[in-house]
N, C-alpha and C. Protein backbone atom coordinates (compact mmCIF):
# COMPACT_ATOMS: atom_id res chain seq x y z
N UNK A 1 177.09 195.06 285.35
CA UNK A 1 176.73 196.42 285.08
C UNK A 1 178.00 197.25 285.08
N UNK A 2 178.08 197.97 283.90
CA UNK A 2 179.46 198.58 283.73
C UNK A 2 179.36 199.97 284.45
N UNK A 3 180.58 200.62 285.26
CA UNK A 3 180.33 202.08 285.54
C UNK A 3 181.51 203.05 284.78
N UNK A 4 181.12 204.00 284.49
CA UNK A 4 181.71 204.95 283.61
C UNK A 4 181.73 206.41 283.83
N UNK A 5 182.65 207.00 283.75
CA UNK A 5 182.69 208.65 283.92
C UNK A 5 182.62 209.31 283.24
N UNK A 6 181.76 210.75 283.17
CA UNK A 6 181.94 211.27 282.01
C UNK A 6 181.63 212.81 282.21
N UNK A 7 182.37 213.82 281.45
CA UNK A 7 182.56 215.18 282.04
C UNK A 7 180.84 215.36 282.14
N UNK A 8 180.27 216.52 283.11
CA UNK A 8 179.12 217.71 282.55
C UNK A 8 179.43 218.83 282.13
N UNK A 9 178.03 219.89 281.59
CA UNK A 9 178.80 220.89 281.88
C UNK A 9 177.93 221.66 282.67
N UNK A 10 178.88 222.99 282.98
CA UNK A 10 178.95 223.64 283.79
C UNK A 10 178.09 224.89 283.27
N UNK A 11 177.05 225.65 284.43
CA UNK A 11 176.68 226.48 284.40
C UNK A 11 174.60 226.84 283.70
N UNK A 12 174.13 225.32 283.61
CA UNK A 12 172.96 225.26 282.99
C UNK A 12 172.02 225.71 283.97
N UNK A 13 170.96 226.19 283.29
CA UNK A 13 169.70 226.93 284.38
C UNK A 13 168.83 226.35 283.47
N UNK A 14 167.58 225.66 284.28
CA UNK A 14 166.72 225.57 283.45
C UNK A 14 165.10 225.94 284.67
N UNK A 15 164.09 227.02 283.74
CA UNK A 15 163.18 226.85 284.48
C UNK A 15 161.77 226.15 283.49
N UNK A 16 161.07 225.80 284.75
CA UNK A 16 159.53 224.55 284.58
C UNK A 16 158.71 225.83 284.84
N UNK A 17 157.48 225.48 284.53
CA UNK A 17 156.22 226.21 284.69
C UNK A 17 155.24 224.77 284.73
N UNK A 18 154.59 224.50 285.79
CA UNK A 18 153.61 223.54 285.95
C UNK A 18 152.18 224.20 286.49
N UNK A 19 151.20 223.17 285.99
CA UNK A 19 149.68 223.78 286.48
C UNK A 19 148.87 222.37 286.85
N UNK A 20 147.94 222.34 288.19
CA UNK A 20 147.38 221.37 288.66
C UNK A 20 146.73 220.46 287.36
N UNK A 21 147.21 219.10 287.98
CA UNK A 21 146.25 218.11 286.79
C UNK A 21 145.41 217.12 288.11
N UNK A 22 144.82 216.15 287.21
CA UNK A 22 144.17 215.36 287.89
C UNK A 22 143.18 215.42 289.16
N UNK A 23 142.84 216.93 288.86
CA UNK A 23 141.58 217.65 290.34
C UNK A 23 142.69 217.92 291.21
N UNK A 24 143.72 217.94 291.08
CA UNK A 24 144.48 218.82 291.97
C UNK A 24 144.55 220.25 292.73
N UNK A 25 144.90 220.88 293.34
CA UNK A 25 144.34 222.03 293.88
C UNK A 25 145.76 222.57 294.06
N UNK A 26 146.14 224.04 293.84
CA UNK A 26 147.35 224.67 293.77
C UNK A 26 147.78 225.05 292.74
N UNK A 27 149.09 225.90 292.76
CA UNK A 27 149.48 226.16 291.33
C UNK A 27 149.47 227.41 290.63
N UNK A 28 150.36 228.11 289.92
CA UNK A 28 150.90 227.50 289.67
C UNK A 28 152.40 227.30 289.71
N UNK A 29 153.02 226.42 289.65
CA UNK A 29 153.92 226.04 289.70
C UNK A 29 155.01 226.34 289.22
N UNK A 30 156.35 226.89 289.85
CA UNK A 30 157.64 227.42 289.15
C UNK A 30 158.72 226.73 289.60
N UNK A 31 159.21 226.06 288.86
CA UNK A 31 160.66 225.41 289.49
C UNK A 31 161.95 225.47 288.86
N UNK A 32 162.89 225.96 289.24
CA UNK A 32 164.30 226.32 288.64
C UNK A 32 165.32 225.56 289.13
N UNK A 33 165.83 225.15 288.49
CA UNK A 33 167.00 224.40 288.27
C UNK A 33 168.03 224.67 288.05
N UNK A 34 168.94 225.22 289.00
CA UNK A 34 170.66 225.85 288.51
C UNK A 34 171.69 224.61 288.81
N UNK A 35 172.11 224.36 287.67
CA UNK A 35 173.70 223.99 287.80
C UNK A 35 174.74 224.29 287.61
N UNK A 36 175.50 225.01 288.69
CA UNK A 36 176.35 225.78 288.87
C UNK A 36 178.10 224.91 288.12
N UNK A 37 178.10 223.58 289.26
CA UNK A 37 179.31 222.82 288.82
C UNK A 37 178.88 221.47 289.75
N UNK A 38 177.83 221.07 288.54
CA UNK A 38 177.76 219.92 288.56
C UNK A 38 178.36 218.69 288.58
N UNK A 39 178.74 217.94 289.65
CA UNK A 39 180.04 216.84 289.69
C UNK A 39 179.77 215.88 288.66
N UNK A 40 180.64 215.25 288.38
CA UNK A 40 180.42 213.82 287.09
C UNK A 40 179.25 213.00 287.84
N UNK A 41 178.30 212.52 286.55
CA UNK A 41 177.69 211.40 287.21
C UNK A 41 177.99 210.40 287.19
N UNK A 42 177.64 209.50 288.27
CA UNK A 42 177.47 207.99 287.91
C UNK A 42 177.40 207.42 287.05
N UNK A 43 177.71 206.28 286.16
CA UNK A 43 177.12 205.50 284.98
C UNK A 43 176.86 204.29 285.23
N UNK A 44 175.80 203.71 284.54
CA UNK A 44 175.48 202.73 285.18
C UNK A 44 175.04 202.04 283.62
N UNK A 45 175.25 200.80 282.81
CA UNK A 45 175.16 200.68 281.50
C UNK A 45 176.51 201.02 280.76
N UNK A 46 176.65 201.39 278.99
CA UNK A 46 177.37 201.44 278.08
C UNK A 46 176.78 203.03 277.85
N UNK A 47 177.32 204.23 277.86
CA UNK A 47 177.23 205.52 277.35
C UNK A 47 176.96 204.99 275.79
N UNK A 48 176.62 205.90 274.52
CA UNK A 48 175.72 205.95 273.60
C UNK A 48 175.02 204.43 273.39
N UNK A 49 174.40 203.75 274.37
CA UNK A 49 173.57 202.25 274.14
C UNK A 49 172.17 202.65 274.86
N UNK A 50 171.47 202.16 273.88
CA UNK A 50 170.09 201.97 275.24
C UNK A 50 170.64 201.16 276.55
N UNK A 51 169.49 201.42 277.68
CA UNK A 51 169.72 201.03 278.85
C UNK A 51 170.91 201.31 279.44
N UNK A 52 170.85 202.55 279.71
CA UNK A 52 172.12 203.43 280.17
C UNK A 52 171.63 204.53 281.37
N UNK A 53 171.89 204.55 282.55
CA UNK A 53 171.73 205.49 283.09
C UNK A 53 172.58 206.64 283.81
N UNK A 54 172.08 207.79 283.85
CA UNK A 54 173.68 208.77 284.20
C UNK A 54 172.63 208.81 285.64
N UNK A 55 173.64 209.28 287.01
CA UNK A 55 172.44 209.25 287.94
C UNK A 55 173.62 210.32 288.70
N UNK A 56 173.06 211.24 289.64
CA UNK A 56 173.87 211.83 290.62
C UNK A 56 172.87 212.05 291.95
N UNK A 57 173.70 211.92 292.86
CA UNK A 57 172.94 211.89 294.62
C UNK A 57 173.90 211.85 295.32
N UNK A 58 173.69 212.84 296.52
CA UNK A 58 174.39 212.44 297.58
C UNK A 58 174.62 211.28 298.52
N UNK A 59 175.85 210.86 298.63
CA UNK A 59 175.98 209.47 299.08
C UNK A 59 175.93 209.84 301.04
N UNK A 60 175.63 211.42 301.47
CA UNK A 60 175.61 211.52 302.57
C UNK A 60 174.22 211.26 303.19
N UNK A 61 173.10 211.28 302.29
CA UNK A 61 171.63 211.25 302.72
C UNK A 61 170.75 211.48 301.55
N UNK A 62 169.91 211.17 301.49
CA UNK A 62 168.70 211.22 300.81
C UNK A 62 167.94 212.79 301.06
N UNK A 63 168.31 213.77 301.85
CA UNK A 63 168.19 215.06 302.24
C UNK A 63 169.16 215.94 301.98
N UNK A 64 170.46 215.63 301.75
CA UNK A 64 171.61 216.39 301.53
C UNK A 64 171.79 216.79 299.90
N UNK A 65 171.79 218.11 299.74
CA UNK A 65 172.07 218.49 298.60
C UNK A 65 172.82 218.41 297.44
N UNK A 66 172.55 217.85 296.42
CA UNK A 66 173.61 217.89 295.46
C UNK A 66 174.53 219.23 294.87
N UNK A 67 176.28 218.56 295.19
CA UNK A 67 177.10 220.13 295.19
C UNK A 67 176.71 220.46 293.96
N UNK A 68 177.10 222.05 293.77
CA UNK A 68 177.15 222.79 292.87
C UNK A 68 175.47 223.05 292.57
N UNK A 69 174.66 222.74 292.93
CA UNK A 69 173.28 223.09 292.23
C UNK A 69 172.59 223.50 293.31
N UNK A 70 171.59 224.83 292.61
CA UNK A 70 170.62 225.43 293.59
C UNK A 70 169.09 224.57 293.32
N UNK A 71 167.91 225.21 293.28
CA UNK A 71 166.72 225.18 293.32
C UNK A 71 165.50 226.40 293.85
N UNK A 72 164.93 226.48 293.31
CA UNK A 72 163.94 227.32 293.39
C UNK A 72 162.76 226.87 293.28
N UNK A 73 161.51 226.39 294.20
CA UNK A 73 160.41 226.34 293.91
C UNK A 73 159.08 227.36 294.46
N UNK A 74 158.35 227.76 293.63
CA UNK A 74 157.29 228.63 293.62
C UNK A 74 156.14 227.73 293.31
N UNK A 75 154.22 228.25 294.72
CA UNK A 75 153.70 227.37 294.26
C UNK A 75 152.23 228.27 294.97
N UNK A 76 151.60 228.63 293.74
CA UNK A 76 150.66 229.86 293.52
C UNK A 76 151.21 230.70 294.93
N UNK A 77 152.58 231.52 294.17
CA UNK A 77 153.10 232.72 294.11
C UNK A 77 153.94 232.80 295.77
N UNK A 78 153.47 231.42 296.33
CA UNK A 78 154.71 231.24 297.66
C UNK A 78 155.74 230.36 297.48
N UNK A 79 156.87 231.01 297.52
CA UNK A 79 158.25 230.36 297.61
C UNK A 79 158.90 229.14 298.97
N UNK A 80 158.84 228.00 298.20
CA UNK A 80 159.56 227.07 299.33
C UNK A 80 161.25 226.82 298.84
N UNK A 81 161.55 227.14 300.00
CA UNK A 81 163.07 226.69 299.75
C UNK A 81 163.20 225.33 299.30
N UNK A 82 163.75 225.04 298.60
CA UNK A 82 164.34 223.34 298.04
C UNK A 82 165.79 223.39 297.74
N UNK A 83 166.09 221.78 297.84
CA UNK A 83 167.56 221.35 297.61
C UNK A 83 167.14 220.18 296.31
N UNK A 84 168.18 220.61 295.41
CA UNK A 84 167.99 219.24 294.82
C UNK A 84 168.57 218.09 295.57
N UNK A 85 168.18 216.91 295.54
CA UNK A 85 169.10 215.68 296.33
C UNK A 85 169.25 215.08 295.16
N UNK A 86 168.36 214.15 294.22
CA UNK A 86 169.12 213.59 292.90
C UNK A 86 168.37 213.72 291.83
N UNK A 87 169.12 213.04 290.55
CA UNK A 87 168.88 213.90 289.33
C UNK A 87 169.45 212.41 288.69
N UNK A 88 168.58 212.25 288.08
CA UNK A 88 168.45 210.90 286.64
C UNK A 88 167.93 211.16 285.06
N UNK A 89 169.44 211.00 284.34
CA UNK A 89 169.14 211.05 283.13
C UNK A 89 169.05 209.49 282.75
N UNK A 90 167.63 208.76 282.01
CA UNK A 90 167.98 207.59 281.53
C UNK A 90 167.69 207.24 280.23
N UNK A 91 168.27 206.63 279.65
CA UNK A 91 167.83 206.36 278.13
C UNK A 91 167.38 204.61 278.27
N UNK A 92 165.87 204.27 277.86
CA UNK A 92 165.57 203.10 278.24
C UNK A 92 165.81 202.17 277.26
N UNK A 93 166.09 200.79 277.39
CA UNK A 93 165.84 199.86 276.18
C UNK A 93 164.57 200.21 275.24
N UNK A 94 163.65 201.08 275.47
CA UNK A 94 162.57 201.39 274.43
C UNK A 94 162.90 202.56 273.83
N UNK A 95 164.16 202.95 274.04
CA UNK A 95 164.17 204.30 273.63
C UNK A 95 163.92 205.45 273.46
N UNK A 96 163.17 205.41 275.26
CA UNK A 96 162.86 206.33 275.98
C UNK A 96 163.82 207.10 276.70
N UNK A 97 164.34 208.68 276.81
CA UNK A 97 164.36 209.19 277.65
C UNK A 97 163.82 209.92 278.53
N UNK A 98 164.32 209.81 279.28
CA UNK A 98 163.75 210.25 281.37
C UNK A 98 164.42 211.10 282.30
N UNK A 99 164.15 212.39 282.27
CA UNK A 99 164.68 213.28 282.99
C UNK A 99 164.24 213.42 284.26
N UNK A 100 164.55 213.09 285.83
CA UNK A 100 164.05 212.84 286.99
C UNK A 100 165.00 213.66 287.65
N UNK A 101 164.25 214.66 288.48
CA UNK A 101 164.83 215.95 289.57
C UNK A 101 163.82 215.15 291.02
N UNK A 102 164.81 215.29 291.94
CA UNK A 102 164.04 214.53 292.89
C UNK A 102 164.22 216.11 293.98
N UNK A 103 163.81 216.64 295.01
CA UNK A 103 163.93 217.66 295.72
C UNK A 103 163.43 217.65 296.86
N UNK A 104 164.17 218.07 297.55
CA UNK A 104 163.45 218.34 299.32
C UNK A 104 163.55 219.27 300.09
N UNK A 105 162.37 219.65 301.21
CA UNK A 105 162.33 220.99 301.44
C UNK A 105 161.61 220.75 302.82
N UNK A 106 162.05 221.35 303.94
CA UNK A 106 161.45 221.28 305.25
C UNK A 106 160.45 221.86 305.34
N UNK A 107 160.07 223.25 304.57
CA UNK A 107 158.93 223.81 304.58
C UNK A 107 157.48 223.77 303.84
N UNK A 108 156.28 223.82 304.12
CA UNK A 108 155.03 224.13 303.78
C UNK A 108 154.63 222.73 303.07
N UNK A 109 155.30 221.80 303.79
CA UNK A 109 155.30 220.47 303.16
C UNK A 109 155.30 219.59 302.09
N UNK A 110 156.40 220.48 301.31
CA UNK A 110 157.09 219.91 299.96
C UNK A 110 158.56 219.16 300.68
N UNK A 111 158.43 218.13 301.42
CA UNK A 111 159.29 217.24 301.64
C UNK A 111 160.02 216.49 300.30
N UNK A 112 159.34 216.13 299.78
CA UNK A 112 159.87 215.29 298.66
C UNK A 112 158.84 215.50 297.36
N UNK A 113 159.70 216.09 296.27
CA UNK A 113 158.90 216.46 295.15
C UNK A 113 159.57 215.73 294.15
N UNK A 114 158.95 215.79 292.93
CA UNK A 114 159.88 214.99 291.78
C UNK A 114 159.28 215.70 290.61
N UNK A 115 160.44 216.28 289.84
CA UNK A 115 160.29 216.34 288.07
C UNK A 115 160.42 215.31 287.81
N UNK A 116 159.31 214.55 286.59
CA UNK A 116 159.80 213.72 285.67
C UNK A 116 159.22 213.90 284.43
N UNK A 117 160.56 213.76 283.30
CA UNK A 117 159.88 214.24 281.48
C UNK A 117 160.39 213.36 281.60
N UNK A 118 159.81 212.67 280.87
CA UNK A 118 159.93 211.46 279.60
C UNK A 118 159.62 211.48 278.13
N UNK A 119 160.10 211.11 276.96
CA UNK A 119 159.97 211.35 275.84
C UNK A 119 160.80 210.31 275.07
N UNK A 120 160.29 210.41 273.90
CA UNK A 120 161.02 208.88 272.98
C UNK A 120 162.67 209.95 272.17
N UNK A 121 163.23 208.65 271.75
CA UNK A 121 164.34 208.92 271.12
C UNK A 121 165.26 209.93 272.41
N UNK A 122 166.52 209.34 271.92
CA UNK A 122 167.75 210.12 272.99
C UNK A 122 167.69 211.28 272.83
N UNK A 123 166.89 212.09 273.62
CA UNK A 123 166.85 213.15 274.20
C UNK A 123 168.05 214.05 274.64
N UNK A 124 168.58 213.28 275.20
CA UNK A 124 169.87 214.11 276.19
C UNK A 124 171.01 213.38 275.90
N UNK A 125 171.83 213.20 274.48
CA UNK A 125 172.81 212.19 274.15
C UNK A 125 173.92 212.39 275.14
N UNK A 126 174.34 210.99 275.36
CA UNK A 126 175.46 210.74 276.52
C UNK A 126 175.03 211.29 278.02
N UNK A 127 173.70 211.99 278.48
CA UNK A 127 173.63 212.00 279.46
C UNK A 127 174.05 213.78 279.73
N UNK A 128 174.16 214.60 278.63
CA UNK A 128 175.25 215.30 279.03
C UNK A 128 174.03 216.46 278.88
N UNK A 129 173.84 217.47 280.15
CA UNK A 129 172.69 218.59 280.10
C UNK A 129 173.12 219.70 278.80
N UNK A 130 172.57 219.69 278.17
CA UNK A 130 172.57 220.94 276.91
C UNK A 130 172.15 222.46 277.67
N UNK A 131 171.94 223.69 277.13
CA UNK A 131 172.36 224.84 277.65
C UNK A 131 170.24 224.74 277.65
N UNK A 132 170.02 224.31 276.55
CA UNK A 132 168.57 224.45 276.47
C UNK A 132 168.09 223.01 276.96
N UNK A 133 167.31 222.42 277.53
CA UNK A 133 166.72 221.27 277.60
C UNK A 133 165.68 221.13 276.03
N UNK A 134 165.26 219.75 275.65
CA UNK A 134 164.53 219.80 274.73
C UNK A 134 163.37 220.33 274.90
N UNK A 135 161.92 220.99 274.61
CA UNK A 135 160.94 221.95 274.31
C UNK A 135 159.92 220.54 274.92
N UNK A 136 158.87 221.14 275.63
CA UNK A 136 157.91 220.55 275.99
C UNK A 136 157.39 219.14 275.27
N UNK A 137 157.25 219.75 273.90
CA UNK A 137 156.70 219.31 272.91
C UNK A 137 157.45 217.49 272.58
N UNK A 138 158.24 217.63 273.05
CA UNK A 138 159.36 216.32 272.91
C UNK A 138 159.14 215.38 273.84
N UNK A 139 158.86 216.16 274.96
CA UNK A 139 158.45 215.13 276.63
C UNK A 139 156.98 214.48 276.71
N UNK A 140 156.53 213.47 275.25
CA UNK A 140 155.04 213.18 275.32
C UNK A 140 154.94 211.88 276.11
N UNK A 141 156.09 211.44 276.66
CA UNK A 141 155.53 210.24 277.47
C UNK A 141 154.88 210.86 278.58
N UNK A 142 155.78 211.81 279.19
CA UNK A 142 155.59 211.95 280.76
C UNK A 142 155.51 213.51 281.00
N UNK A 143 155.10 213.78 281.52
CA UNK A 143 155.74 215.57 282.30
C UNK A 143 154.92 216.14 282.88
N UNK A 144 155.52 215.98 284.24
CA UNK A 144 154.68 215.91 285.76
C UNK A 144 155.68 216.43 286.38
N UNK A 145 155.03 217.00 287.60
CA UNK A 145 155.93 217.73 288.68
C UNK A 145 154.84 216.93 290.06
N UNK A 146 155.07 216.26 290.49
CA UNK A 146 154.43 216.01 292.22
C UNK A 146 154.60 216.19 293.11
N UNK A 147 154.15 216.71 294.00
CA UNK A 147 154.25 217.07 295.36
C UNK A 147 153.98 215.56 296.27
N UNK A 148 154.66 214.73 296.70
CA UNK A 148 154.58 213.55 297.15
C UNK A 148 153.87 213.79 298.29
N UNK A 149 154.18 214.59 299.24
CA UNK A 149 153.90 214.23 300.78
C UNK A 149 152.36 215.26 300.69
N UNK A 150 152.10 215.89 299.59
CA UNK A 150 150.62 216.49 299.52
C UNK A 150 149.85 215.98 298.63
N UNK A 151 150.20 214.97 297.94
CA UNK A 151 149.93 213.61 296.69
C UNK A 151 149.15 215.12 295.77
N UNK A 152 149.60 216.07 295.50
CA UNK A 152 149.27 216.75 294.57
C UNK A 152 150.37 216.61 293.45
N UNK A 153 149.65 216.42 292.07
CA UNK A 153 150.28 216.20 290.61
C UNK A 153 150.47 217.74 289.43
N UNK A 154 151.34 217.97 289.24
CA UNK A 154 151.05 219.16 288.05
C UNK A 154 151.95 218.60 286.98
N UNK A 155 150.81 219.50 285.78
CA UNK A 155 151.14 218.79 284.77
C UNK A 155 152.45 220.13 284.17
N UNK A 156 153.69 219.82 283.41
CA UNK A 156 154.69 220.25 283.20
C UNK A 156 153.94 220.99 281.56
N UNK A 157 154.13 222.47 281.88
CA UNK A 157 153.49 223.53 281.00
C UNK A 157 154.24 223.72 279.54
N UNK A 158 155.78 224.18 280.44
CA UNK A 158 156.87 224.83 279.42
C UNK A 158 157.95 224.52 280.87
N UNK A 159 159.26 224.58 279.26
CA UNK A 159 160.37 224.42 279.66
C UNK A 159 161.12 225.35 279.18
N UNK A 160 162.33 226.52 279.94
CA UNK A 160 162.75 227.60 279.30
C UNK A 160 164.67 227.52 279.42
N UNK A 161 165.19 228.06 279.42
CA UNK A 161 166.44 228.27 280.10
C UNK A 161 166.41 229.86 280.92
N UNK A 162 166.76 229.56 282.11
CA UNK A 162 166.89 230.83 283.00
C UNK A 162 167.50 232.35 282.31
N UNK A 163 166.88 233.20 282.62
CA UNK A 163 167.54 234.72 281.81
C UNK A 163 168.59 234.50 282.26
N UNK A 164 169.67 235.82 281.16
CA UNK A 164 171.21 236.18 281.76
C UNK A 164 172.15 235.09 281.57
């Protein structure tokens, strides 16, 4: 497995709007995503090949925040503090990409939450975050937001870039 470096950039905001699926209860759902100065990710694979993954996490804990990035989650209209901890861009041998925000939060028991879009064709070429993420409409494999430790599921509404 080859590893590889490769710049990001700097300064992307992106916000989610999610609403309960699957008899879920809550919602709805706001989650923001700032990357301020996002460090290089990981590579794991050949950059422009299927089966390539860009991955970033703190190597201090599975709770410790990834530098440079905030978080914001809202969840019918109460705010829990969150950290992002890691973040997976993957492009699959099917030629799927997979955008995965993993997050954790001591309060109101959003311990461990996860974005995941999925959608066909390279989505996010080289791994590298665009100013806009691609439009809902693109993410038809997957697009879910879960609340793990409350096994509540929401389904991913719209995708925007932050005002300003």
């Amino acid at each position: 497995m080859a590893m590889f470096s490769t710049s990001v950039a700097n300064a992307q905001c992106y916000q989610f709007s999610a609403t309960a699926a699957n008899g879920a209860t809550g919602g709805p759902v706001s989650l923001t995503l700032d990357f301020k100065n996002l460090p290089r990710p990981t590579i794991s694979g050949v950059p422009g090949s299927t089966n390539v993954t860009y991955y970033w996490f703190s190597h201090a804990g599975a709770r410790v925040p990834l530098p440079g990035t905030s978080a914001s989650l809202v969840d019918a209209g109460t705010s829990y503090p969150s950290e992002l901890t890691q973040l997976y861009i993957i492009l699959s041998v099917s030629g799927v990409t997979t955008f995965k925000a993993i997050l954790s939060s001591n309060i109101g028991g959003y311990h461990n939450s996860t974005l995941t879009l999925s959608g066909p064709g390279d989505l996010l070429p080289n791994g590298l975050l665009p100013l806009e993420l691609p439009s809902i409409s693109k993410w038809t494999t997957n697009a879910t937001f879960s609340q793990n430790t409350k096994s509540q599921s929401f389904t991913v509404t719209s995708i925007s870039r932050c005002p300003g």
